[in-house]
N, C-alpha and C. Protein backbone atom coordinates (compact mmCIF):
# COMPACT_ATOMS: atom_id res chain seq x y z
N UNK A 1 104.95 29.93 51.01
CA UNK A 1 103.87 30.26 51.92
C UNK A 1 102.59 30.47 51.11
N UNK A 2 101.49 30.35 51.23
CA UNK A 2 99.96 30.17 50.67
C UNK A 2 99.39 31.19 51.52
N UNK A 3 98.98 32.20 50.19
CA UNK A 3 98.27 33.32 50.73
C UNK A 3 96.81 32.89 50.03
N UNK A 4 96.27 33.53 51.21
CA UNK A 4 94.56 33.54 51.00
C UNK A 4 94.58 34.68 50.31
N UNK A 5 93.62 34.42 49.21
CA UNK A 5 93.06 35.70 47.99
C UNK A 5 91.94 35.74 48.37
N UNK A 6 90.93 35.16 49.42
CA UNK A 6 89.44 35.62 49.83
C UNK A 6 89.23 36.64 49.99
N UNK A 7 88.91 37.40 49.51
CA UNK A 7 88.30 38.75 50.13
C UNK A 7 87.28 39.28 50.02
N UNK A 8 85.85 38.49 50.73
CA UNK A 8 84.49 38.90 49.78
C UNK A 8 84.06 39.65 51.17
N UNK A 9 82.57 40.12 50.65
CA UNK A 9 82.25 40.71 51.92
C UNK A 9 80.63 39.98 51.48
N UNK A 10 80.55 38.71 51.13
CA UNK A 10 79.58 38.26 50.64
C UNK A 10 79.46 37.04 52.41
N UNK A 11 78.18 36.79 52.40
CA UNK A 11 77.97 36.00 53.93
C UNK A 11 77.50 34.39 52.85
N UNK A 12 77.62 33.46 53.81
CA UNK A 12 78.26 32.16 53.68
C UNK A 12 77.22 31.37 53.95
N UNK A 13 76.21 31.99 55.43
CA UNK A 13 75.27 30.84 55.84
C UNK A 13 75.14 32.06 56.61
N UNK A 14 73.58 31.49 56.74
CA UNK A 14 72.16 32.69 57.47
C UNK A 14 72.11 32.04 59.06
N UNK A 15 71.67 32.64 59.89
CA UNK A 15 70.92 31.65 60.88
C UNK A 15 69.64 32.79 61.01
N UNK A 16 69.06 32.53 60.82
CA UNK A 16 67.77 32.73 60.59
C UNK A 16 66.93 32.39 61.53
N UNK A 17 66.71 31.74 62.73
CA UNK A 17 66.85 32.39 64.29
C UNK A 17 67.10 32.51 65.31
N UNK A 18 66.41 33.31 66.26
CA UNK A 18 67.22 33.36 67.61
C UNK A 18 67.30 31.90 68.33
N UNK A 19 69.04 32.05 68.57
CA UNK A 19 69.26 31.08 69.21
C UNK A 19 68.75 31.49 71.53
N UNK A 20 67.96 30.24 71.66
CA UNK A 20 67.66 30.21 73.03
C UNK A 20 68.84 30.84 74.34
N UNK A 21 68.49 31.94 75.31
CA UNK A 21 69.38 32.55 75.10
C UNK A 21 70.37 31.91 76.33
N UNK A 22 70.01 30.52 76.57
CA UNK A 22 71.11 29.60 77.23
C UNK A 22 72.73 29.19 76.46
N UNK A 23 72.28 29.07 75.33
CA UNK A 23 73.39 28.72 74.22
C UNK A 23 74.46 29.62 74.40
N UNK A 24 74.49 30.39 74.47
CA UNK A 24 75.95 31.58 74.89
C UNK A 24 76.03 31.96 75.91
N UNK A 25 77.60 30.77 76.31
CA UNK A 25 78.08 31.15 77.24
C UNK A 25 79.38 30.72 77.80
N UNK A 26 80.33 31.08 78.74
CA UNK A 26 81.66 30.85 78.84
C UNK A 26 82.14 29.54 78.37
N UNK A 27 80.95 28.31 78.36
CA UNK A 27 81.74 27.31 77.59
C UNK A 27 81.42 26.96 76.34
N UNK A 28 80.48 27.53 75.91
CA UNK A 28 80.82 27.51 74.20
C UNK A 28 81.25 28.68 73.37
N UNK A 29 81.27 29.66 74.10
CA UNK A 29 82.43 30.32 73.15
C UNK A 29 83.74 29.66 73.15
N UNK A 30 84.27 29.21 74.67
CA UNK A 30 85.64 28.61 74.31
C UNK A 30 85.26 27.31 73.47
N UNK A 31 84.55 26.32 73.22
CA UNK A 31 84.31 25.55 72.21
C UNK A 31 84.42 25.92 70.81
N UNK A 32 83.81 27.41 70.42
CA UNK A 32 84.28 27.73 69.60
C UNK A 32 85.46 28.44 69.46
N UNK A 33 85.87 28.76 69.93
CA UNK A 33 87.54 29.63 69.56
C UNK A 33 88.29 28.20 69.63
N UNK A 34 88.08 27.24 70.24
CA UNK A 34 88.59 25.97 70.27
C UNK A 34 88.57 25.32 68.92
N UNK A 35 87.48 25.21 68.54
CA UNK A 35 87.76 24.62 67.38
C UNK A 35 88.07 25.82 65.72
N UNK A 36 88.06 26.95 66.14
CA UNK A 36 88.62 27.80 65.34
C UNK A 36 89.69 27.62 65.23
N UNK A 37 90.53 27.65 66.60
CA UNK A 37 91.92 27.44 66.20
C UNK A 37 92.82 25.86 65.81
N UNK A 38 91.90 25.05 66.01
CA UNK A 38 92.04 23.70 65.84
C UNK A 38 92.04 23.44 63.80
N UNK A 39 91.18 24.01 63.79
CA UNK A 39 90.82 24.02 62.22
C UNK A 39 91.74 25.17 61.27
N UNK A 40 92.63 25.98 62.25
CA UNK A 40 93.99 26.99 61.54
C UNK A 40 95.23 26.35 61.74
N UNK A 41 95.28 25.24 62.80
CA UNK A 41 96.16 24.08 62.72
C UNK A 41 96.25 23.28 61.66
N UNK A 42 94.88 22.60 61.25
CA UNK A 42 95.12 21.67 60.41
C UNK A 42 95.92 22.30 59.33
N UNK A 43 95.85 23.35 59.20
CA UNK A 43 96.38 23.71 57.38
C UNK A 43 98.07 23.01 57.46
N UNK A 44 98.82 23.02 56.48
CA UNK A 44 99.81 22.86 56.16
C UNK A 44 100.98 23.87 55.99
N UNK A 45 101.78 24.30 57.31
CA UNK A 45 102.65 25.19 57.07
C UNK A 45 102.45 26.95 57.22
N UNK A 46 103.06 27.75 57.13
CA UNK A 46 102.71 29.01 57.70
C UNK A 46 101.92 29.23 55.92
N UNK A 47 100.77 30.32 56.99
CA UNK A 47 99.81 31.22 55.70
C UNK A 47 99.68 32.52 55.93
N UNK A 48 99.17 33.31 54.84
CA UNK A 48 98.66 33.94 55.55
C UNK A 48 97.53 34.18 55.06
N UNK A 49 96.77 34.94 55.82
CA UNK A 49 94.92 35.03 55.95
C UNK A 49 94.51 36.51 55.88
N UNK A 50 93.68 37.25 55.22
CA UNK A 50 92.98 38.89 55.14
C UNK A 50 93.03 38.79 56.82
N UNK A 51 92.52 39.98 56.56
CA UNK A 51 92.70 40.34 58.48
C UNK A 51 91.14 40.13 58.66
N UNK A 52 90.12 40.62 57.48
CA UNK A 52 88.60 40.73 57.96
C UNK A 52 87.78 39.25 58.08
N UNK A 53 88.00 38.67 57.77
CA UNK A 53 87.63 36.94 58.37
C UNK A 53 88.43 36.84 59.51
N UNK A 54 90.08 37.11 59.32
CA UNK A 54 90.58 36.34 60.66
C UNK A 54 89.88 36.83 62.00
N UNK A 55 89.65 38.49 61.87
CA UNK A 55 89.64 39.39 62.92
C UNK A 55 87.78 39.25 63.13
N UNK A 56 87.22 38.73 62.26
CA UNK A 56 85.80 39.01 62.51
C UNK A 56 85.04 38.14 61.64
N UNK A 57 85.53 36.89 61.86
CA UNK A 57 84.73 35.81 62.15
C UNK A 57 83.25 34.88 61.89
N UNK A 58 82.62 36.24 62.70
CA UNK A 58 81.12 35.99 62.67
C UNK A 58 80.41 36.63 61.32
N UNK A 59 81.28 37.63 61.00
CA UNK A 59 80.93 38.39 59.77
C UNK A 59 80.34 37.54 58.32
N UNK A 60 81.17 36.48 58.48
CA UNK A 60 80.95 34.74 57.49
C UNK A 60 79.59 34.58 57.73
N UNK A 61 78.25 35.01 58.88
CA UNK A 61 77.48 34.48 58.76
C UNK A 61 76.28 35.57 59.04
N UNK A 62 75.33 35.40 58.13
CA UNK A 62 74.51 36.50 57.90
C UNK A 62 73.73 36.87 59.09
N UNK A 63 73.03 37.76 59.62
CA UNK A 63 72.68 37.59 60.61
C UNK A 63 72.90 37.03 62.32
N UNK A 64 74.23 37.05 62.11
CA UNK A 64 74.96 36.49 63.11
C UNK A 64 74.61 36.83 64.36
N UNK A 65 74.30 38.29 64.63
CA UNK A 65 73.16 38.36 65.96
C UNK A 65 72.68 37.52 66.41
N UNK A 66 71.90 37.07 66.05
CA UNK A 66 70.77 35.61 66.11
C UNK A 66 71.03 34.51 67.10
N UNK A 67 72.80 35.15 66.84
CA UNK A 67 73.50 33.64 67.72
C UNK A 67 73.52 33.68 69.20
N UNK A 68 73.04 34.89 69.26
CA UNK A 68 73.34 35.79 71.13
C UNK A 68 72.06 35.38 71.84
N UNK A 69 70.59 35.03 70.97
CA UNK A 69 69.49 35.22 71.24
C UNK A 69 68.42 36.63 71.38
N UNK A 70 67.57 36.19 72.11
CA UNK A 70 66.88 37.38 71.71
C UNK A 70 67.22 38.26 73.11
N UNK A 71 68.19 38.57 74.30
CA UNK A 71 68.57 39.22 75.19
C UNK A 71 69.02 40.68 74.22
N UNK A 72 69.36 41.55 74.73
CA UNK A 72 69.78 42.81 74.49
C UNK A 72 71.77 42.18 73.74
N UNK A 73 71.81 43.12 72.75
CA UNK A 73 73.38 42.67 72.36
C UNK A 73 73.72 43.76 72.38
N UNK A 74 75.19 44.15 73.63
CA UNK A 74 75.86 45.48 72.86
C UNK A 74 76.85 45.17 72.00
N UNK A 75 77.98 46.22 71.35
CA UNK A 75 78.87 45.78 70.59
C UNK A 75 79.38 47.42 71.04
N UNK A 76 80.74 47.44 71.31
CA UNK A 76 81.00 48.83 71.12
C UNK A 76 82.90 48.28 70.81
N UNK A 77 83.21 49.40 69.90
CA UNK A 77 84.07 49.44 69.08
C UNK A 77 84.92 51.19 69.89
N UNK A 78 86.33 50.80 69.70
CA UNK A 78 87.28 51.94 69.44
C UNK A 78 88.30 51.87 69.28
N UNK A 79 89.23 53.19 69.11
CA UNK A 79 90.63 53.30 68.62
C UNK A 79 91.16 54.22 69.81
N UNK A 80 92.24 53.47 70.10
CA UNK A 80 93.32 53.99 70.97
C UNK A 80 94.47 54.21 70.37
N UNK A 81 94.94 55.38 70.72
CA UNK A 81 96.30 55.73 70.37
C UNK A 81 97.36 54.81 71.26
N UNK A 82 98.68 54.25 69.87
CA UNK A 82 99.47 53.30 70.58
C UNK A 82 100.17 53.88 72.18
N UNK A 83 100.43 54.79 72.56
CA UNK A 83 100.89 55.22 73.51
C UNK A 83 100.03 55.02 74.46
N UNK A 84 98.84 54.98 74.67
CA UNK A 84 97.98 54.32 75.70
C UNK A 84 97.38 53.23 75.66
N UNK A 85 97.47 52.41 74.75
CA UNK A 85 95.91 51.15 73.89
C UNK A 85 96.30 50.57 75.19
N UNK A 86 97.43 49.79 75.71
CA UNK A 86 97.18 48.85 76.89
C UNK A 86 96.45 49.05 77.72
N UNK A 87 97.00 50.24 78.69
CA UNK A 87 96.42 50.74 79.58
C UNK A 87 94.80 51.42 79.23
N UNK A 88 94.63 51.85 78.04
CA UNK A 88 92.93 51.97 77.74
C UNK A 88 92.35 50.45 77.79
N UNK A 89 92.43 49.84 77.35
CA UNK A 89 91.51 48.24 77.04
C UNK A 89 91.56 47.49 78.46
N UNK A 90 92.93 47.60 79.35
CA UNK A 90 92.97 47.24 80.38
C UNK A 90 91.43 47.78 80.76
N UNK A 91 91.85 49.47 81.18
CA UNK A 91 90.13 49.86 81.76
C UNK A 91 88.89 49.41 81.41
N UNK A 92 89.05 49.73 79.99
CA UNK A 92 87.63 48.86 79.03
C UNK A 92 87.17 47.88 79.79
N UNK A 93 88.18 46.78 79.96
CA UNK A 93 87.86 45.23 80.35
C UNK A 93 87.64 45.28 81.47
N UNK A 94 88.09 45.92 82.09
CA UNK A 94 87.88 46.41 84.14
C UNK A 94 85.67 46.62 84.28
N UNK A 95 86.28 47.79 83.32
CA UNK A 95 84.75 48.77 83.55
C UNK A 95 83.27 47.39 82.90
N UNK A 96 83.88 46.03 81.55
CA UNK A 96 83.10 45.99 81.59
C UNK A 96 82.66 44.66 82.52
N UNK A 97 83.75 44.38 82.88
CA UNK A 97 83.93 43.27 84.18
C UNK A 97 82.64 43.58 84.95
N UNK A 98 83.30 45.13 85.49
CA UNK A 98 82.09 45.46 86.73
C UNK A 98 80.70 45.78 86.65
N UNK A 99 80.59 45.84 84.98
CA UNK A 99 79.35 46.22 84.82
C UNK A 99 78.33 45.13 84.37
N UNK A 100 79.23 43.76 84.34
CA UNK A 100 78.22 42.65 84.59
C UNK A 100 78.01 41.86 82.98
C-alpha cells in the first residue's frame, strides 16, 4: 500500500481574485467533488492520504475565499460528542436548510 508523506501546510496556487459570484453553485461544486474523486480513482490500488488535504481540500489554495466571490462567506465549525454527532449535524443541516 503507498502512503502519502505530504504533509505541508505550505499553499500550492493563489487565486488572487474574486471569482463572479455566479460561479458557485450546486453544479459546480458537484463538478468539482466529481472530478476530485475521479482523480483518487485514477491512482493505483488502495492508499493512504493525511487527513488535512483529504478533509480540506481548498486549504491547497491560498486565498481560497476568493472562490465564493465577493458575497458574504460563513464557515462555522464544531465538535459533537459521539453519542449525539448524528442527531446534532442532522439539526445543523435542517437549521441551515431553513435558513437559506
Amino acid at each position: 500500500m503507498a502512503i502519502s508523506r505530504h504533509i505541508s501546510n505550505s499553499r500550492v496556487v493563489t487565486h488572487p481574485l474574486d471569482a463572479p459570484d455566479f460561479t458557485l453553485n450546486a453544479l459546480t461544486v458537484r463538478a468539482f467533488n466529481s472530478v476530485r474523486r475521479e482523480l483518487k480513482r485514477m491512482r493505483h490500488g488502495p492508499y493512504r492520504a493525511h487527513y488535512d488535504p483529504f478533509l480540506y481540500p481548498l486549504d491547497g489554495i491560498s486565498q481560497w475565499n476568493r472562490l465564493y466571490g465577493s458575497k458574504d462567506f460563513y464557515q462555522y465549525q464544531c465538535v459533537l460528542p459521539p453519542a449525539t454527532a448524528r442527531g446534532g449535524v442532522t439539526e445543523l443541516l435542517k437549521t441551515i436548510v431553513a435558513s437559506g
